[in-house]
N, C-alpha and C. Protein backbone atom coordinates (compact mmCIF):
# COMPACT_ATOMS: atom_id res chain seq x y z
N UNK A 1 0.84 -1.16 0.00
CA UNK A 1 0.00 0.00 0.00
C UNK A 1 0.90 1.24 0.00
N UNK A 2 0.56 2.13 -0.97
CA UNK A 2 1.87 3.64 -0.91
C UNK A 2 1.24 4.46 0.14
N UNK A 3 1.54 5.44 0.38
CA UNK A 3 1.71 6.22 1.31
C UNK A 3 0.78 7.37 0.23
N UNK A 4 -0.22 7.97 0.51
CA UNK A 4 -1.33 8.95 -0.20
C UNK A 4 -0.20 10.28 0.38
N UNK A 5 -0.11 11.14 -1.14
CA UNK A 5 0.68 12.40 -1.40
C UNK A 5 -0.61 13.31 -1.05
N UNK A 6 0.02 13.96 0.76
CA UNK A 6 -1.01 14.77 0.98
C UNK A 6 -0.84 16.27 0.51
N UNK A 7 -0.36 16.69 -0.31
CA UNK A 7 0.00 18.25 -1.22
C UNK A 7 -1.34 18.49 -2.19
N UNK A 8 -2.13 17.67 -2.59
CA UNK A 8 -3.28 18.06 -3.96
C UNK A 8 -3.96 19.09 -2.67
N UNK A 9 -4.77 18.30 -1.56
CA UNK A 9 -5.00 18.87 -0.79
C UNK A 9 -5.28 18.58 0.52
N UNK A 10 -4.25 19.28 1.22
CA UNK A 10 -4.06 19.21 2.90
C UNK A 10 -5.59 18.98 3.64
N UNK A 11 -5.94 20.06 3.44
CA UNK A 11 -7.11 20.17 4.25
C UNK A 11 -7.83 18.41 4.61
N UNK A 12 -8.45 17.95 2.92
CA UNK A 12 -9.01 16.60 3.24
C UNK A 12 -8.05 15.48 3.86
N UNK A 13 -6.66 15.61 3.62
CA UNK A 13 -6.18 14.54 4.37
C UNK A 13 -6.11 14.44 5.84
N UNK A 14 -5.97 15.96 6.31
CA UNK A 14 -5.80 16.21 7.32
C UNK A 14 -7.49 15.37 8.22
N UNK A 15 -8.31 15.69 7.31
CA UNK A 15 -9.84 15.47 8.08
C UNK A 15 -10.15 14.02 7.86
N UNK A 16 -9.26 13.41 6.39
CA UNK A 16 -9.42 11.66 6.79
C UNK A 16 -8.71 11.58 7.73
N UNK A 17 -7.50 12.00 8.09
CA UNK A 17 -6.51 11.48 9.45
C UNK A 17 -7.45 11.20 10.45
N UNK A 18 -7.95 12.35 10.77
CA UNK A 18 -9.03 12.68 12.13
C UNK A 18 -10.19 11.56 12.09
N UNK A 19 -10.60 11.11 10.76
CA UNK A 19 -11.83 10.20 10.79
C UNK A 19 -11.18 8.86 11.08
N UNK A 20 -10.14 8.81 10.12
CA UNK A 20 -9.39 7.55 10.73
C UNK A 20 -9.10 7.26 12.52
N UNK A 21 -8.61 8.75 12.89
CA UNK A 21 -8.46 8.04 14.91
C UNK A 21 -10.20 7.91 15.30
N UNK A 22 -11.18 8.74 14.47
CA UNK A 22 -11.97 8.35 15.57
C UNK A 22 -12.83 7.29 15.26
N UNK A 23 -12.24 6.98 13.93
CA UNK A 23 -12.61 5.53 13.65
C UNK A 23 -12.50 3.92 14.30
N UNK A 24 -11.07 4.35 14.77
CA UNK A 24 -9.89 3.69 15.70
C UNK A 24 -10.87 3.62 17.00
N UNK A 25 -11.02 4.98 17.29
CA UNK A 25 -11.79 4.90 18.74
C UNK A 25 -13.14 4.54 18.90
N UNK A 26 -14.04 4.42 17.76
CA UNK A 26 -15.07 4.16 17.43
C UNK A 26 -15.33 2.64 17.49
N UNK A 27 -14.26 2.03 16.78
CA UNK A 27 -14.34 0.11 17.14
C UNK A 27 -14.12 0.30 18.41
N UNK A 28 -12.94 0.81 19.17
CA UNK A 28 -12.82 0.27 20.63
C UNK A 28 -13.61 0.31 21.15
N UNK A 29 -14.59 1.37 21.08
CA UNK A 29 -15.69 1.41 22.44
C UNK A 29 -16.57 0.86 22.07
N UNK A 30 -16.69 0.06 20.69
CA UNK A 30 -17.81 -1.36 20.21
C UNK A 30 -17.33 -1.87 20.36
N UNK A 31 -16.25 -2.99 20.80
CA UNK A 31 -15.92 -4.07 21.35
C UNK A 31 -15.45 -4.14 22.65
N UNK A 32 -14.90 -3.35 23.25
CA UNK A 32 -14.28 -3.46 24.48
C UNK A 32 -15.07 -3.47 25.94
N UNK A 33 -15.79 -2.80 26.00
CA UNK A 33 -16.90 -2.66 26.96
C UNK A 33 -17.39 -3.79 26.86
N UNK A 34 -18.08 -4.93 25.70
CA UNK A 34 -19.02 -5.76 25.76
C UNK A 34 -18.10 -6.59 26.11
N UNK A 35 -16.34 -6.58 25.79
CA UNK A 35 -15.95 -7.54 25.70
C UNK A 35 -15.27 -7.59 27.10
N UNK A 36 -15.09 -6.35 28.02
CA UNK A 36 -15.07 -6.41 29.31
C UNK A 36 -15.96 -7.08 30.12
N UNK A 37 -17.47 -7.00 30.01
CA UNK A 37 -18.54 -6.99 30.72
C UNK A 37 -18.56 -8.55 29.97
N UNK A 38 -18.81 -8.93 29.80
CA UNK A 38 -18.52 -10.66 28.92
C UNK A 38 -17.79 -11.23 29.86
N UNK A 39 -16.65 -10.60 29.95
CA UNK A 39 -15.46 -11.25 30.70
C UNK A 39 -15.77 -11.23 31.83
N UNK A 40 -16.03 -10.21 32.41
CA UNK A 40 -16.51 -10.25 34.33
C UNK A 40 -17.62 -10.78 34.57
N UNK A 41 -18.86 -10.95 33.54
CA UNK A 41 -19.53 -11.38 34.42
C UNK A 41 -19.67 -13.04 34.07
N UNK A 42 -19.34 -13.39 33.04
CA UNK A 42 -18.51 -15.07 32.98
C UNK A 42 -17.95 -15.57 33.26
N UNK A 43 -16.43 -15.13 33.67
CA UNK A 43 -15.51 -15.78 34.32
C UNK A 43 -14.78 -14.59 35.27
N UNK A 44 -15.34 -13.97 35.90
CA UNK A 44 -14.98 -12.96 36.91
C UNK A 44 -13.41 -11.87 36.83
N UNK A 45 -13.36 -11.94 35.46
CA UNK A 45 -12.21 -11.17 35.33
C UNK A 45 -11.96 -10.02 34.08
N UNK A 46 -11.44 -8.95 34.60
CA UNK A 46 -11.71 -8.34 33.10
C UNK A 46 -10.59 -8.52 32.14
N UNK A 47 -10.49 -6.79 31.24
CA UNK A 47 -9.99 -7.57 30.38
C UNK A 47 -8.47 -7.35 30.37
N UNK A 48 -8.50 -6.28 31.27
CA UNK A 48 -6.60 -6.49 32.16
C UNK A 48 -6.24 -7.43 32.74
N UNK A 49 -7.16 -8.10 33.42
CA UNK A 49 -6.52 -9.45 33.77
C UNK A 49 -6.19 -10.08 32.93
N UNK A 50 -6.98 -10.44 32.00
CA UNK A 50 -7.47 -11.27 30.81
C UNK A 50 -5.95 -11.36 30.35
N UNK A 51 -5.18 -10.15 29.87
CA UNK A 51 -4.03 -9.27 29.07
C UNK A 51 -3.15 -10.25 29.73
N UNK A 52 -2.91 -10.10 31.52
CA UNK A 52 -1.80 -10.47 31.59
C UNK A 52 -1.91 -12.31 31.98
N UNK A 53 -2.91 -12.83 32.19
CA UNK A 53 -3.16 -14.06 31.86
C UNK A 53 -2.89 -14.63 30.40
N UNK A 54 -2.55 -14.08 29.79
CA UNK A 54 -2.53 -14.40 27.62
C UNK A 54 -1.22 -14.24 27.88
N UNK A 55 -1.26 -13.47 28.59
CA UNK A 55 0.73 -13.37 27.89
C UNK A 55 1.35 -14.52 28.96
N UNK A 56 1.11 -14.92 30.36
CA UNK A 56 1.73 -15.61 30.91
C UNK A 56 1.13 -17.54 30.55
N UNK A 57 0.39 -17.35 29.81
CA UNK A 57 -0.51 -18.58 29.01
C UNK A 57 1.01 -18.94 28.29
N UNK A 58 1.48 -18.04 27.56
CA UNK A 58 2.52 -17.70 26.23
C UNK A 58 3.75 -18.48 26.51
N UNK A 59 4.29 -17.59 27.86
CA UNK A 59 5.14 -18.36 28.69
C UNK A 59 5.17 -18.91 30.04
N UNK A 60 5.03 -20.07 29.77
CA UNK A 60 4.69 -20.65 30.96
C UNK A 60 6.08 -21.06 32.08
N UNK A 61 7.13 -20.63 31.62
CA UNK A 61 8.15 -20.55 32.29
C UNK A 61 8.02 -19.47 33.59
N UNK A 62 6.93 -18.51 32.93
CA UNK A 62 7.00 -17.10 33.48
C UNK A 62 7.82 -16.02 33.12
N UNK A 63 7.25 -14.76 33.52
CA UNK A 63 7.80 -13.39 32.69
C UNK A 63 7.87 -12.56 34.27
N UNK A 64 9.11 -12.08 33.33
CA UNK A 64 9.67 -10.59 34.98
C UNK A 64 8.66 -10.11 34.71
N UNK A 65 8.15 -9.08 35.83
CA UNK A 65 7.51 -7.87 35.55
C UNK A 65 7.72 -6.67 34.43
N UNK A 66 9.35 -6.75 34.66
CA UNK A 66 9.85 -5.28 33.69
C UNK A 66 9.02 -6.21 31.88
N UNK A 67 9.60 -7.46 31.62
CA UNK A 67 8.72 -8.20 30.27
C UNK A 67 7.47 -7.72 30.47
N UNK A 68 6.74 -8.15 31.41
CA UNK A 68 5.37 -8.16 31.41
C UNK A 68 4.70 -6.85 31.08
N UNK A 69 5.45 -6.14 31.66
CA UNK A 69 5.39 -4.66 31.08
C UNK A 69 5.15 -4.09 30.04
N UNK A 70 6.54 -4.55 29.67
CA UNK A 70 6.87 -3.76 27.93
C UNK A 70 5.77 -4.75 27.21
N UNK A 71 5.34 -5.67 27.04
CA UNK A 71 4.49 -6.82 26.23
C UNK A 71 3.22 -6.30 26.85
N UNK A 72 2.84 -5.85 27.79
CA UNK A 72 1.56 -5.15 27.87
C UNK A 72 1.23 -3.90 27.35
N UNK A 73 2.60 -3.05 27.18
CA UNK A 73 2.71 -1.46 27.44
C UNK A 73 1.86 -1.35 28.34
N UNK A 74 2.31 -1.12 29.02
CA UNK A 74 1.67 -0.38 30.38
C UNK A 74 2.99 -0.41 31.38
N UNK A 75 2.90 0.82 32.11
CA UNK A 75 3.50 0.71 32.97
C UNK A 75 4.10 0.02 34.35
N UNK A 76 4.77 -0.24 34.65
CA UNK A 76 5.39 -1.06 36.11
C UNK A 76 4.53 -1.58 36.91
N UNK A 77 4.02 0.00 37.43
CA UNK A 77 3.14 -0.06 38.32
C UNK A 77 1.88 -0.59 37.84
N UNK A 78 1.84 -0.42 37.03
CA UNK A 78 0.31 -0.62 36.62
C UNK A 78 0.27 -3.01 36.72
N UNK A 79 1.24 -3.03 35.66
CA UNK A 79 1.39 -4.33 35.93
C UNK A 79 1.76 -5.10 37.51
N UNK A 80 2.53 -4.08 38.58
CA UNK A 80 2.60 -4.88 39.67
C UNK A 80 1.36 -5.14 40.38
N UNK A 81 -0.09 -4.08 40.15
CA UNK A 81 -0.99 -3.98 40.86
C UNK A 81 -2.30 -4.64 39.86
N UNK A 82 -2.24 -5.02 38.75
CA UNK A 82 -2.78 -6.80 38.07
C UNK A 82 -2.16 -7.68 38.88
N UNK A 83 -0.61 -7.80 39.16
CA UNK A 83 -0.10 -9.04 39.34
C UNK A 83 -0.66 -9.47 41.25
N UNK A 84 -0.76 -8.59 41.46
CA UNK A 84 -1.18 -8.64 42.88
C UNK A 84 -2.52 -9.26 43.28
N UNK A 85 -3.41 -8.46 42.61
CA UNK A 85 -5.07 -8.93 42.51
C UNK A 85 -5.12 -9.84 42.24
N UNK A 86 -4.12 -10.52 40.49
CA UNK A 86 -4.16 -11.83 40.13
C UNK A 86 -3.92 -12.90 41.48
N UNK A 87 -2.66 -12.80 41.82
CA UNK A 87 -2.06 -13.46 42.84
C UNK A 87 -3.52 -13.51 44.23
N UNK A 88 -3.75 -12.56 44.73
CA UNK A 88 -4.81 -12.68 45.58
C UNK A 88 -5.97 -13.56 45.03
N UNK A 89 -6.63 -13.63 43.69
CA UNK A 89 -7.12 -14.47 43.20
C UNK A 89 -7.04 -15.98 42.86
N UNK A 90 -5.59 -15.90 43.36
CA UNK A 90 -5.00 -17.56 43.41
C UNK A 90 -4.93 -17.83 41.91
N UNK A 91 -4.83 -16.50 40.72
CA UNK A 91 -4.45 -17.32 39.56
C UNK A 91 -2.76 -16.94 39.31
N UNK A 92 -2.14 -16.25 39.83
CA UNK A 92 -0.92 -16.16 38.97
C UNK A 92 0.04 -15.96 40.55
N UNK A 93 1.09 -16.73 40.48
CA UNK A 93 2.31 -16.56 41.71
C UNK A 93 3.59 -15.94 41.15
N UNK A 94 4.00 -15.73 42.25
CA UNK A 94 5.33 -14.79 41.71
C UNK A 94 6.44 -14.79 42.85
N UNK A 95 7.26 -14.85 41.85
CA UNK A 95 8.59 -15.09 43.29
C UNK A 95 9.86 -14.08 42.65
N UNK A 96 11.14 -14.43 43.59
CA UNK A 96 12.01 -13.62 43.00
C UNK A 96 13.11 -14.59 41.73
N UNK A 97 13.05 -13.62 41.00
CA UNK A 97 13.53 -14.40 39.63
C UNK A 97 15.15 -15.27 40.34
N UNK A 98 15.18 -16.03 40.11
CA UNK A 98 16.70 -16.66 40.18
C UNK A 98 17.91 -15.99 39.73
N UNK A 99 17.95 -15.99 38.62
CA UNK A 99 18.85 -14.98 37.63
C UNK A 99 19.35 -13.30 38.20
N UNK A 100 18.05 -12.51 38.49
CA UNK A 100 18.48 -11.16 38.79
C UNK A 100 17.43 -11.11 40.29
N UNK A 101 18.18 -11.02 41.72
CA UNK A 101 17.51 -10.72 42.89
C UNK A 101 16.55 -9.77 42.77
N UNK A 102 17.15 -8.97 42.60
CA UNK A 102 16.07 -7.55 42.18
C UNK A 102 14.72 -7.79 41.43
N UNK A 103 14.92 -8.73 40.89
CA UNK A 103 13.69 -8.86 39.93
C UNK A 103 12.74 -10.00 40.52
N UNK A 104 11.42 -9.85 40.00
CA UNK A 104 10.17 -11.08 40.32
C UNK A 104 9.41 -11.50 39.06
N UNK A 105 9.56 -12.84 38.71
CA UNK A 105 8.94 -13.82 37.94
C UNK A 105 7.32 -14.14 38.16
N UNK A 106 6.78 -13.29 37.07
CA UNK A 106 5.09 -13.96 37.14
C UNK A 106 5.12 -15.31 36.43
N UNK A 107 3.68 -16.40 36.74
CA UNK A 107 3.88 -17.30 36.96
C UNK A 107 2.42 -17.71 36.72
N UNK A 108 1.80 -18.75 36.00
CA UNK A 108 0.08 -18.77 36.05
C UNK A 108 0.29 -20.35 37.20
N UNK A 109 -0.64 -19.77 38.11
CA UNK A 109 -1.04 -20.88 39.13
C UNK A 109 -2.13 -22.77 37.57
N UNK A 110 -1.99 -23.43 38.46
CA UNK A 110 -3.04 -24.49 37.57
C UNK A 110 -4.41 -23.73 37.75
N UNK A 111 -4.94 -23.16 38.62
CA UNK A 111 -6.39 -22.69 38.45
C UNK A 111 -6.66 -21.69 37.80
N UNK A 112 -4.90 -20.27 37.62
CA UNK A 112 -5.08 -19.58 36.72
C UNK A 112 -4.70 -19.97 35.12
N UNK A 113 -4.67 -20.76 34.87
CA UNK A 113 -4.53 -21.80 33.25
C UNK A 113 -5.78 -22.26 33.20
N UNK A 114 -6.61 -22.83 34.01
CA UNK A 114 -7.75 -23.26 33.89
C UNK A 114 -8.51 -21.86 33.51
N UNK A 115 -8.48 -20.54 34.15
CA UNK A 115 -9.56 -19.47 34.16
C UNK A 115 -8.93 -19.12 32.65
N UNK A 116 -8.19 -19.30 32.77
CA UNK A 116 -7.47 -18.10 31.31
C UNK A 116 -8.49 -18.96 30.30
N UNK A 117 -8.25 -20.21 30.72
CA UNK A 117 -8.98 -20.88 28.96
C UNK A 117 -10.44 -21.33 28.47
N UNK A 118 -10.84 -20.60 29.66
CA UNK A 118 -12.52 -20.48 30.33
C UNK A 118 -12.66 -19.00 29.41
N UNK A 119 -11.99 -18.10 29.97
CA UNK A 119 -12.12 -16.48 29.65
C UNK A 119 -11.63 -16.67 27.99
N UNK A 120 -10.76 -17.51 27.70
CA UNK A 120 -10.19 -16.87 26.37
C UNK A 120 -11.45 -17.30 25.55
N UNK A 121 -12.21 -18.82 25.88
CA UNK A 121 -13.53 -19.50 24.86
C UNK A 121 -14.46 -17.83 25.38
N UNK A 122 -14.58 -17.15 25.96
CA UNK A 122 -15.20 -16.63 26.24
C UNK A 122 -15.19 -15.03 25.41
N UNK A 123 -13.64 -14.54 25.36
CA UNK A 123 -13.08 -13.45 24.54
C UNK A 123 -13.57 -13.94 22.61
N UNK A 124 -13.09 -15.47 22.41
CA UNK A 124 -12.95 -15.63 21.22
C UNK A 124 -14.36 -15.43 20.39
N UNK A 125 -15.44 -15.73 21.78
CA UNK A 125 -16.93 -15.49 21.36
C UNK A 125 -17.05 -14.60 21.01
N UNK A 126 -17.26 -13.66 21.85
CA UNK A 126 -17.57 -12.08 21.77
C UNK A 126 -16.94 -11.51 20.68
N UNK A 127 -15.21 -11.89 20.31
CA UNK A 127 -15.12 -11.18 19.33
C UNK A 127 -15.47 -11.85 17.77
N UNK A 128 -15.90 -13.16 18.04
CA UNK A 128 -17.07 -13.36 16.49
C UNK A 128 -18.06 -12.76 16.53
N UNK A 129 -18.82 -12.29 17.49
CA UNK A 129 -19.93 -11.83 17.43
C UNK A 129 -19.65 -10.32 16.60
N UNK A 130 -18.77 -9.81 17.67
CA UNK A 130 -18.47 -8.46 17.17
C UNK A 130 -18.33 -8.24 15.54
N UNK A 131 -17.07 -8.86 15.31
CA UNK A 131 -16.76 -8.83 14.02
C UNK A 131 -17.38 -9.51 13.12
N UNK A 132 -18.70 -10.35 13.44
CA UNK A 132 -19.45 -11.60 12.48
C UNK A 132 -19.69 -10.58 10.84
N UNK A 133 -19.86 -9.66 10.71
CA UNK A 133 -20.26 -8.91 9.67
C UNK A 133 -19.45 -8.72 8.65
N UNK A 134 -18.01 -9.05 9.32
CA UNK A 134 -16.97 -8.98 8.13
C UNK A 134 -16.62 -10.19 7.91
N UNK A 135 -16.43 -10.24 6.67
CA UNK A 135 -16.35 -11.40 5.51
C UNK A 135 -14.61 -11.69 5.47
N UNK A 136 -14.04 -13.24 5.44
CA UNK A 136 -12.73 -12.62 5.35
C UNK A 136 -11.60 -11.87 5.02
N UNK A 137 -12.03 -11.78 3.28
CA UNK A 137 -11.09 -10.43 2.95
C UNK A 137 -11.27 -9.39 4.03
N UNK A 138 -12.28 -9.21 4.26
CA UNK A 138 -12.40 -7.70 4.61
C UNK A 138 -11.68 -7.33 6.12
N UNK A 139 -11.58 -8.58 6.69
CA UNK A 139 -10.88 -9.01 7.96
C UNK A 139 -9.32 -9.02 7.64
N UNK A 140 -9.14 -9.50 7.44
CA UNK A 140 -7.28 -9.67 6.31
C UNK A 140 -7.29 -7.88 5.91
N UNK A 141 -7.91 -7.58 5.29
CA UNK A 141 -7.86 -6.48 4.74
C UNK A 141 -7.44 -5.33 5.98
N UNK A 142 -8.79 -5.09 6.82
CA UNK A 142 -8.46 -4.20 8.40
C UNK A 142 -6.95 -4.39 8.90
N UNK A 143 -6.53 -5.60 9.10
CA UNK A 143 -5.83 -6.27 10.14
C UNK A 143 -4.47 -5.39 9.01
N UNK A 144 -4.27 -6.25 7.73
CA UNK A 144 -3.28 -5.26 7.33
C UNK A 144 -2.56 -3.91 7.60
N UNK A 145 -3.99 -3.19 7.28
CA UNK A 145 -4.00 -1.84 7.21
C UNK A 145 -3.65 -1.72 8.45
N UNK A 146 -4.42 -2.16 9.69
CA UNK A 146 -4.26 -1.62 11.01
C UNK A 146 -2.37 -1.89 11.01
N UNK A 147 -1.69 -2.98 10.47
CA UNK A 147 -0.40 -3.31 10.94
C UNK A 147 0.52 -2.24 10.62
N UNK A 148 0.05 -2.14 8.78
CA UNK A 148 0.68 -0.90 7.99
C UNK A 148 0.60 0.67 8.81
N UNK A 149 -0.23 1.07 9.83
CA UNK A 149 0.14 2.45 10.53
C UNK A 149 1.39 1.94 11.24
N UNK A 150 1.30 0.84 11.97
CA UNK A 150 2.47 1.14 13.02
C UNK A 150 4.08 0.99 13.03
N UNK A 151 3.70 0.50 11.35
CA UNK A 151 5.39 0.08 11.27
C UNK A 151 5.90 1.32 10.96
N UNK A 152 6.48 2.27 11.67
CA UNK A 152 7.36 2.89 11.53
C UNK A 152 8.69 2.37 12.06
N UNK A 153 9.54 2.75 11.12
CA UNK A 153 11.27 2.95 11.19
C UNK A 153 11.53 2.42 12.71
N UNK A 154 11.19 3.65 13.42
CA UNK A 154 12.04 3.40 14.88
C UNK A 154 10.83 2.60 15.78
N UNK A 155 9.78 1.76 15.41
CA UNK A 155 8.77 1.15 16.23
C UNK A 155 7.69 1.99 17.09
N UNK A 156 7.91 3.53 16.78
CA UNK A 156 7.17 4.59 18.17
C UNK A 156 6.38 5.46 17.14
N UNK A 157 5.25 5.98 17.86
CA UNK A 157 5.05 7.05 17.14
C UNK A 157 5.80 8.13 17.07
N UNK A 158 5.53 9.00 15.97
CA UNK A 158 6.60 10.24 15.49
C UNK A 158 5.73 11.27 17.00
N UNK A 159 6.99 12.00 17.40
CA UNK A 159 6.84 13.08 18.32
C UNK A 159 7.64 14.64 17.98
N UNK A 160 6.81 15.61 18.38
CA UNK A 160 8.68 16.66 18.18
C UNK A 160 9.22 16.38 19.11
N UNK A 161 9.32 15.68 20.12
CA UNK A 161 10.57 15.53 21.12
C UNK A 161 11.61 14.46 20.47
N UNK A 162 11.86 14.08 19.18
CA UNK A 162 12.24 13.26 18.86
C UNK A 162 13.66 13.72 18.39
């Protein structure tokens, strides 16, 4: 796909840009909410839990926090205080990594492997439902496009602090 020469005229590209984010934001808040509220009230967890249950599904060796992090984007904190609730929930344990003291290894308990794959039949629903309307090209097609914004050069979005 080329890159559309926005010089004929600024103005309209500038106003697809804008339709495009709130297009962006327009699916999220049609799937995410239902697909939160799906999740909690089926298998009692939302869909941050959900996040870091998928990724520790992934590796079952377990992931530091600082991993768990960057593979969530989200911040530290934000992931130590999932990993906590999880842990109080008796689905995910955590100890100090072997390798680096400083650091702590998340970990899915057997009951949190069991919930994850309760919640995921549960995610995979919701999002057929959601998306049932698109046909597969047209699915292939989104998914592309959605990939094609983010590959930029340095992996980040462009900033002027750059």
């Amino acid at each position: 796909m080329m890159a559309r020469d926005p010089a004929p005229d600024i103005s309209d590209y500038r106003k697809d840009e804008t339709r495009l984010w709130l297009g962006v934001l327009d699916v999220h808040s049609f799937v995410y909410p239902e697909l939160n509220r799906q999740l909690k009230e089926r298998t009692g967890i939302s869909v941050s839990k959900f996040d870091v249950l998928a990724q520790l599904e992934r590796y079952p060796e377990g992931l530091s926090m600082g991993e768990l992090s960057a593979r969530l984007k989200v911040s530290n904190g934000n992931v130590s205080g999932l990993v906590n609730r999880l842990r109080k929930d008796e689905l995910v344990d955590k100890s100090m990594s072997a390798g680096d003291r400083r650091s702590f290894v998340a970990v899915l308990t057997p009951e949190g492997r069991q919930r994850f794959e309760e919640a995921a039949a549960v995610h995979a629903e919701v999002l057929a439902k959601c998306f049932s309307h698109l046909d597969a090209d047209s699915l292939a097609e989104t998914i592309a496009m959605l990939k094609s914004i983010t590959k930029k050069p340095s992996g980040k979005a462009p900033t002027d602090h750059a």
